[in-house]
Protein backbone atom coordinates (compact mmCIF):
# COMPACT_ATOMS: atom_id res chain seq x y z
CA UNK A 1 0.00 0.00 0.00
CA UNK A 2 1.37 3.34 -1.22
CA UNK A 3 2.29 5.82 1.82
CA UNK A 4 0.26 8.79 1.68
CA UNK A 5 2.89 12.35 1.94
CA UNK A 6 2.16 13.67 5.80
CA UNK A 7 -0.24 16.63 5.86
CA UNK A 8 1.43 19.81 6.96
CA UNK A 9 -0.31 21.52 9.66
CA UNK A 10 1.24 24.73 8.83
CA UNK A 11 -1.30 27.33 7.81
CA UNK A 12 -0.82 28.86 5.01
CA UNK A 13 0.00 32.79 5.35
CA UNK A 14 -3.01 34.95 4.36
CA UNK A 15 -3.04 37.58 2.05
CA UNK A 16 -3.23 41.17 3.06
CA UNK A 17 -6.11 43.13 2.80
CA UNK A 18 -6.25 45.42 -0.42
CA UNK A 19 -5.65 48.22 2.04
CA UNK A 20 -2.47 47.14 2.87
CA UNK A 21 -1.21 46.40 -0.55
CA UNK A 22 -2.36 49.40 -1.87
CA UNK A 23 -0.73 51.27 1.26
CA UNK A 24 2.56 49.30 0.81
CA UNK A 25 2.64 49.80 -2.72
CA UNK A 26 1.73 53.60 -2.49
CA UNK A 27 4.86 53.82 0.00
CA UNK A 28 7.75 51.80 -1.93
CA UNK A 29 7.04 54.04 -5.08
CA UNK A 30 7.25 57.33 -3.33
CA UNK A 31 10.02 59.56 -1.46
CA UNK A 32 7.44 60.44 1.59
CA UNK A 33 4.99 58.71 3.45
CA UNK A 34 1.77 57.19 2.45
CA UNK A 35 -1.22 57.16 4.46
CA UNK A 36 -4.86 56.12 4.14
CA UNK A 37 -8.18 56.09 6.48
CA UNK A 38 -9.65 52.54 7.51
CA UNK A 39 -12.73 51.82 8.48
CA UNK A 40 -13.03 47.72 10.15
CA UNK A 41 -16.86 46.61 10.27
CA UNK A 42 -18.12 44.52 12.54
CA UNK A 43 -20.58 44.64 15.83
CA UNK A 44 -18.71 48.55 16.32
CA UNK A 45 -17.24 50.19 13.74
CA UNK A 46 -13.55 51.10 14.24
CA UNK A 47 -11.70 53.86 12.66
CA UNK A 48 -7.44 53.77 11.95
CA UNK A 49 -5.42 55.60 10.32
CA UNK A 50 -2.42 54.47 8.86
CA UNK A 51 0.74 55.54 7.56
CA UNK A 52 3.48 53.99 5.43
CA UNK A 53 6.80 54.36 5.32
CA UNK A 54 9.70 52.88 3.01
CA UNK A 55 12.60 51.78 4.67
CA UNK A 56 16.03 52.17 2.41
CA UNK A 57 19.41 50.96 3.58
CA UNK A 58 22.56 53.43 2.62
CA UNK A 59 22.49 52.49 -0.72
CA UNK A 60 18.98 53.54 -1.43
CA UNK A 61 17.25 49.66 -1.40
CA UNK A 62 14.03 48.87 -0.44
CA UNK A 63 14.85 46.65 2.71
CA UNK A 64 11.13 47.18 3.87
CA UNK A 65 8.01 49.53 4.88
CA UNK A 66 7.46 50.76 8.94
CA UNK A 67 3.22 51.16 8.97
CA UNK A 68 1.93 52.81 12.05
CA UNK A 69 -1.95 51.99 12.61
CA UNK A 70 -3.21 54.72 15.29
CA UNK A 71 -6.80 54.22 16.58
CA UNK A 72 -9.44 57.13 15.75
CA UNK A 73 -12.46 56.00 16.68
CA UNK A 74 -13.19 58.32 19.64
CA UNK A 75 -12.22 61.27 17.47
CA UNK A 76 -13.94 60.47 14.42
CA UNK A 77 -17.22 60.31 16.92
CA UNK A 78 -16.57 63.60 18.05
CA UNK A 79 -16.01 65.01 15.13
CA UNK A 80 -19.41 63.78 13.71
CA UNK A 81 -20.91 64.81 17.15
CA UNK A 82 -19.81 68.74 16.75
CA UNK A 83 -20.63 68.39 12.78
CA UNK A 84 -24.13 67.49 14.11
CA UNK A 85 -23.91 69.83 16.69
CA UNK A 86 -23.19 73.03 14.22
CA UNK A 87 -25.50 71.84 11.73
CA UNK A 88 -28.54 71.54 14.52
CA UNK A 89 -27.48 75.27 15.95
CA UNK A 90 -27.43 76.62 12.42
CA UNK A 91 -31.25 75.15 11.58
CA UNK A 92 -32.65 75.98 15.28
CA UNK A 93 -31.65 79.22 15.12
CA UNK A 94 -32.39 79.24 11.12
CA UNK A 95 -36.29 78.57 11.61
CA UNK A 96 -37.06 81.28 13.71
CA UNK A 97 -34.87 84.08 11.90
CA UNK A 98 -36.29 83.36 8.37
CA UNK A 99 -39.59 83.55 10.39
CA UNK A 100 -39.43 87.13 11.74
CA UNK A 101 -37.82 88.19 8.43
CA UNK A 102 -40.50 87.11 6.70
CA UNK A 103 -42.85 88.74 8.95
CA UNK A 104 -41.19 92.13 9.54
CA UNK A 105 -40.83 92.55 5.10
CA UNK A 106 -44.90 91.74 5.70
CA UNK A 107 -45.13 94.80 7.97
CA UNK A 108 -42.71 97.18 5.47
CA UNK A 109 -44.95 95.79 2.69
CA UNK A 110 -47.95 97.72 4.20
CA UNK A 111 -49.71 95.19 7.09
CA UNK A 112 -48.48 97.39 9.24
CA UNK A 113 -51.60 99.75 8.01
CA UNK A 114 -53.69 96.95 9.39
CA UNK A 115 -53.56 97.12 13.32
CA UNK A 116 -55.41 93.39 13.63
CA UNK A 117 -52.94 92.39 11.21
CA UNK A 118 -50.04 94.04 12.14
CA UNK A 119 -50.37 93.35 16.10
CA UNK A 120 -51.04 89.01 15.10
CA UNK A 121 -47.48 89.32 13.17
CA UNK A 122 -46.00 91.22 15.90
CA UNK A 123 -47.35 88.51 17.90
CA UNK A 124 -45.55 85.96 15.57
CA UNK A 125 -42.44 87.60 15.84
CA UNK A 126 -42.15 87.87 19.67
CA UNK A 127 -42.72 84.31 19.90
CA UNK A 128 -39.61 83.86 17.89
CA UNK A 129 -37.37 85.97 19.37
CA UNK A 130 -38.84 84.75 22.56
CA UNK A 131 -37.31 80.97 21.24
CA UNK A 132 -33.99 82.44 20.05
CA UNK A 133 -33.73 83.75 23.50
CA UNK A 134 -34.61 80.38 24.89
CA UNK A 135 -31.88 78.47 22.81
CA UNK A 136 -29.33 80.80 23.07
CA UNK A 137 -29.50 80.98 27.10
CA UNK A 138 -29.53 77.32 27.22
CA UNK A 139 -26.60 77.11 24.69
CA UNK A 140 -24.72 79.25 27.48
CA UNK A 141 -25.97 77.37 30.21
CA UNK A 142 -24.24 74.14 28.91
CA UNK A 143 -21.31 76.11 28.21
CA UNK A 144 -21.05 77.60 31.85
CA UNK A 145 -21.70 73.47 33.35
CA UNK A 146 -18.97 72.07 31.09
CA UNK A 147 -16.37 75.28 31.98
CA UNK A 148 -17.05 74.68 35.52
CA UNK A 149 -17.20 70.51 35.79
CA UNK A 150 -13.76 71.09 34.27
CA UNK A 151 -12.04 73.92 36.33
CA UNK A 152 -13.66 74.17 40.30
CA UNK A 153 -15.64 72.18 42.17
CA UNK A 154 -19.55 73.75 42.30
CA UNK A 155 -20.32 75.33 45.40
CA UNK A 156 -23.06 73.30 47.52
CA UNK A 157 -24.81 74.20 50.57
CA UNK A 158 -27.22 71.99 53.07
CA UNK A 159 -30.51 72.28 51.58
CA UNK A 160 -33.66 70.92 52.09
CA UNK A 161 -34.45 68.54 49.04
CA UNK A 162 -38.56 68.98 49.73
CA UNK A 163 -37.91 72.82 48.79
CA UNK A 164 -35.87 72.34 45.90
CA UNK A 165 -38.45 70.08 44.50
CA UNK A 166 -41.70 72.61 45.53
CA UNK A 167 -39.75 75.23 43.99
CA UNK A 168 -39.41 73.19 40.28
CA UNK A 169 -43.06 72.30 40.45
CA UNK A 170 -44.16 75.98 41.18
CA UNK A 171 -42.19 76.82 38.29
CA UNK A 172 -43.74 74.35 35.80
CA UNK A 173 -47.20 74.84 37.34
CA UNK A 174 -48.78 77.22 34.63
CA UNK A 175 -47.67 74.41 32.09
CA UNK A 176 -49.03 71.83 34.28
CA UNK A 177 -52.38 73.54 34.32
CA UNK A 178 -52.73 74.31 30.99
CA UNK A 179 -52.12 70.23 29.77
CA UNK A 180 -54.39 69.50 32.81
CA UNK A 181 -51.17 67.56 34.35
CA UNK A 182 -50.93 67.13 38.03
CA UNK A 183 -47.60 66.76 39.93
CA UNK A 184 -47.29 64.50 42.20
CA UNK A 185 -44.37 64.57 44.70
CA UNK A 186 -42.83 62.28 47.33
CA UNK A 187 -39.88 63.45 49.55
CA UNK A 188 -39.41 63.70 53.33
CA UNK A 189 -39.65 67.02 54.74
CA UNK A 190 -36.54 66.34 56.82
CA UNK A 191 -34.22 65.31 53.60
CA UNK A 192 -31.46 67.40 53.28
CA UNK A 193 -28.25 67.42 51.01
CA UNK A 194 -25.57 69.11 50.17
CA UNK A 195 -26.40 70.43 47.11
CA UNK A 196 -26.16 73.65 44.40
CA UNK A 197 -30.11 74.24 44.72
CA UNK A 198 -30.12 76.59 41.35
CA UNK A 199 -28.81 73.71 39.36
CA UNK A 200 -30.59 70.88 40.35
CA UNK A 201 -33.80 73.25 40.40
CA UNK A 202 -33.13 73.57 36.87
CA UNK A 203 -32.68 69.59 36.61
CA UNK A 204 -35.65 69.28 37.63
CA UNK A 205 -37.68 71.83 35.98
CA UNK A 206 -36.58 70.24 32.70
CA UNK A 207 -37.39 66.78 33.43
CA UNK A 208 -40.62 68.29 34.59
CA UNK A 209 -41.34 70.27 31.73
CA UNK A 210 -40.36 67.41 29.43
CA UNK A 211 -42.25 64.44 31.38
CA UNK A 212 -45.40 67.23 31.37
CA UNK A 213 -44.96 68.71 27.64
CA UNK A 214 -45.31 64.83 26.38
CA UNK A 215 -47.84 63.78 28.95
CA UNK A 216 -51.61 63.05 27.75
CA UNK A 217 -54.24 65.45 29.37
CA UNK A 218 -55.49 64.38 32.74
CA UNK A 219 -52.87 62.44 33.67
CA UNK A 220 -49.97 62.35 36.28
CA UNK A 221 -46.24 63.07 36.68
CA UNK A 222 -44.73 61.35 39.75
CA UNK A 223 -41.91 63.44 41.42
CA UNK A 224 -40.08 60.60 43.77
CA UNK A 225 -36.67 61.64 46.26
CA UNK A 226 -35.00 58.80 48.36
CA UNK A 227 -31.49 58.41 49.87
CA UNK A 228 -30.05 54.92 48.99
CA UNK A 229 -27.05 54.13 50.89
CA UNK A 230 -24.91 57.35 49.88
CA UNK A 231 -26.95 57.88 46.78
CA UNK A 232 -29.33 60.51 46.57
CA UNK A 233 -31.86 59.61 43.80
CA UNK A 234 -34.63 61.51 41.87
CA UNK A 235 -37.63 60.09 39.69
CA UNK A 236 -39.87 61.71 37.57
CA UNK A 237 -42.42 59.43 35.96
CA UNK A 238 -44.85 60.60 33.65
CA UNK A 239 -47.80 58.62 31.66
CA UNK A 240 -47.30 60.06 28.48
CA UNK A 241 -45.94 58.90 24.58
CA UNK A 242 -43.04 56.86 26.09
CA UNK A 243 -39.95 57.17 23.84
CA UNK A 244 -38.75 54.30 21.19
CA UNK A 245 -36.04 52.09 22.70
CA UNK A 246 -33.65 52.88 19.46
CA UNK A 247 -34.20 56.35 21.18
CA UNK A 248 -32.87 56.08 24.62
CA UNK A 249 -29.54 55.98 24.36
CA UNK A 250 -29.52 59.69 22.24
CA UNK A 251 -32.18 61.55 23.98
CA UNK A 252 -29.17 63.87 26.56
CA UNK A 253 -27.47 64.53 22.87
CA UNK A 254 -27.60 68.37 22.64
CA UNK A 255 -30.62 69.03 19.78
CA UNK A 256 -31.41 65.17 19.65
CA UNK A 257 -35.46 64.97 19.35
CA UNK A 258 -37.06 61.90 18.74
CA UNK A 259 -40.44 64.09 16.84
CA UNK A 260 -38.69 66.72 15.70
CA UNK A 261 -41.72 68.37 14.41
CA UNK A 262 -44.16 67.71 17.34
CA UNK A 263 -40.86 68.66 19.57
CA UNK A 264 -40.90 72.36 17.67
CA UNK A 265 -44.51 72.57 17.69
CA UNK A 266 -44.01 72.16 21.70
CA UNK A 267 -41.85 74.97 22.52
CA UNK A 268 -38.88 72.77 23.03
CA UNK A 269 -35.13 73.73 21.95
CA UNK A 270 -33.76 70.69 22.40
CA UNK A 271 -31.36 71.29 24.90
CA UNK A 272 -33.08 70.59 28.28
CA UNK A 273 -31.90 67.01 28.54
CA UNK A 274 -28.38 67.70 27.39
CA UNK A 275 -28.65 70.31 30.46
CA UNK A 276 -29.77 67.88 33.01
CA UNK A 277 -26.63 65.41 31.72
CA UNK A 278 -24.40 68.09 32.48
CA UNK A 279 -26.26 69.05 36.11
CA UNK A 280 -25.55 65.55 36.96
CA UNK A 281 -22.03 65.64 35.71
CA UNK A 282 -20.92 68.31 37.96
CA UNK A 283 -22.47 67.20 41.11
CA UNK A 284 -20.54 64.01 40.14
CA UNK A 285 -23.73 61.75 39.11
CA UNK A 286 -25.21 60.65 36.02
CA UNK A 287 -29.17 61.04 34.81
CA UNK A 288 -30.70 57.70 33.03
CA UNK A 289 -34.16 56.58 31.41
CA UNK A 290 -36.32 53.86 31.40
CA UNK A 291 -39.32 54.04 29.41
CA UNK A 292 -42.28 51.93 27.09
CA UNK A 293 -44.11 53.79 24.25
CA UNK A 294 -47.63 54.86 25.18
CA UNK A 295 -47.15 53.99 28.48
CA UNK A 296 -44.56 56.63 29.74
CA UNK A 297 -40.73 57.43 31.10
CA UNK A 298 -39.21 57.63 34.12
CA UNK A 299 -35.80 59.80 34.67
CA UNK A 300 -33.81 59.42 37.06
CA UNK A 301 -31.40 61.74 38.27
CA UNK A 302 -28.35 59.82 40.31
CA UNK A 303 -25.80 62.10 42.50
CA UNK A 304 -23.63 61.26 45.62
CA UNK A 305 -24.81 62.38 48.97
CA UNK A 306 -23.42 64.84 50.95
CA UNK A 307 -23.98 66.61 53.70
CA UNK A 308 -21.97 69.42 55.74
CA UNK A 309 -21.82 68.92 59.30
């Protein structure tokens, strides 16, 4: 019986990608250095960048090519994350200028000779410059919250967490009343924290303003404080639209609306959420969602307790 050869178990060397070759190739044919941009596919999407480089020994011989793969993943995101961000200021603040434009070349066209007329587009355009007030403040409030969670530590003070909380509901009650929303809250008069009480006011009277701008009329929005272990935690539950589960993890993105037409039609600028992020940030917590189309969300607001003794 013949003898069969043995089977090598060597494997056989694969070939490069075409990337490579083409990068290699671009490199030995060329004085500098060759680079390209690579993007590998697979459950996450990675970014590289590499670059090429011949390597001649004294007599000017190819003796080989040095590549040097660096990692850009993180900066290609935020690059696409302030290319998103400019484009989304630009339109916001687009939609209302064109508007009061428009309106004020009605008035110089001769509406203005028409007081019913002329006082409903006067109307028109306060509302507008009303919203380009509202964007722009918020646009500087996130600026002021990611200056300061970089350079000092926010000032705090004991404060009594029942207050805080009757102060962001008094503030949200006109909108409350007029989407025939009631507020609901649960703290413990005798909670205290140290705290910035503006800030996470302001935390609060988004989340309350969002959970009550998307609520259905007649229902509730739950308002729930507790201290767990050396957490201090903050729900607000509404019963409204809910928000898609593709959705969640994008909602704190500055701009990011889910309905961006029914978010306009609302009064929102998109920034709120992206605010209460940042509130959380500097008090050295984190905000999160939970939530189930048509049956509501619940936020809730996560920041270490302190308290001054």
């Amino acid at each position: 019986m013949k003898r069969q050869p043995a089977r090598s178990h060597e494997r056989r060397p694969e070939h490069p990608p075409a990337w490579a070759e083409r990068l290699l190739a671009a490199a030995l044919h060329s004085t500098e250095a060759a680079t390209a941009d690579i993007v590998l596919r697979g459950s996450e999407e990675r970014f590289l960048q590499a670059t090429a480089t011949a390597l001649r020994d004294a007599q000017g011989r190819d003796i080989g090519v040095l590549v040097v793969l660096n990692d850009v993943t993180q900066l290609r995101r935020l690059e696409n994350i302030r290319r998103d961000f400019v484009s989304n200021v630009s339109h916001e603040l687009k939609t209302p200028i064109t508007s009061i434009k428009g309106f004020v070349e009605t008035l110089r066209d001769g509406a203005l000779d028409d007081r019913v007329q002329a006082e409903r587009f006067l109307g028109i355009i306060a509302r507008h410059a009303e919203r380009l007030h509202a964007i722009i403040e918020d646009l500087l409030a996130l600026s002021r919250l990611e200056q300061g969670s970089d350079s000092y530590e926010i000032p705090r003070s004991e404060t009594s967490l029942a207050d805080v909380i009757q102060a962001a509901i008094l503030d949200c009650a006109a909108r409350a009343d007029a989407q025939h929303v009631t507020v609901i809250p649960t703290c413990a008069a005798e909670l205290r924290a140290a705290v910035n009480a503006p800030l996470l006011e302001q935390a609060l009277v988004n989340l309350l303003d969002n959970a009550i701008t998307y609520s259905n009329p007649d229902s509730r929005v739950w308002v729930n404080v507790r201290q767990e272990d050396a957490v201090l935690s903050i729900d607000v539950r509404d019963q409204g639209v809910g928000i898609p589960y593709d959705h969640l993890d994008r909602i704190f993105e500055r701009f990011y609306r889910v309905d961006k037409a029914r978010s306009r039609e609302r009064g929102g600028t998109g920034l709120g959420l992206a605010i209460v992020k940042h509130i959380a940030q500097v008090h050295g917590g984190q905000v999160s969602v939970t939530s189930t189309v048509g049956q509501g969300s619940t936020f809730t607001l996560r920041i270490p307790w302190y308290t001054q003794r």
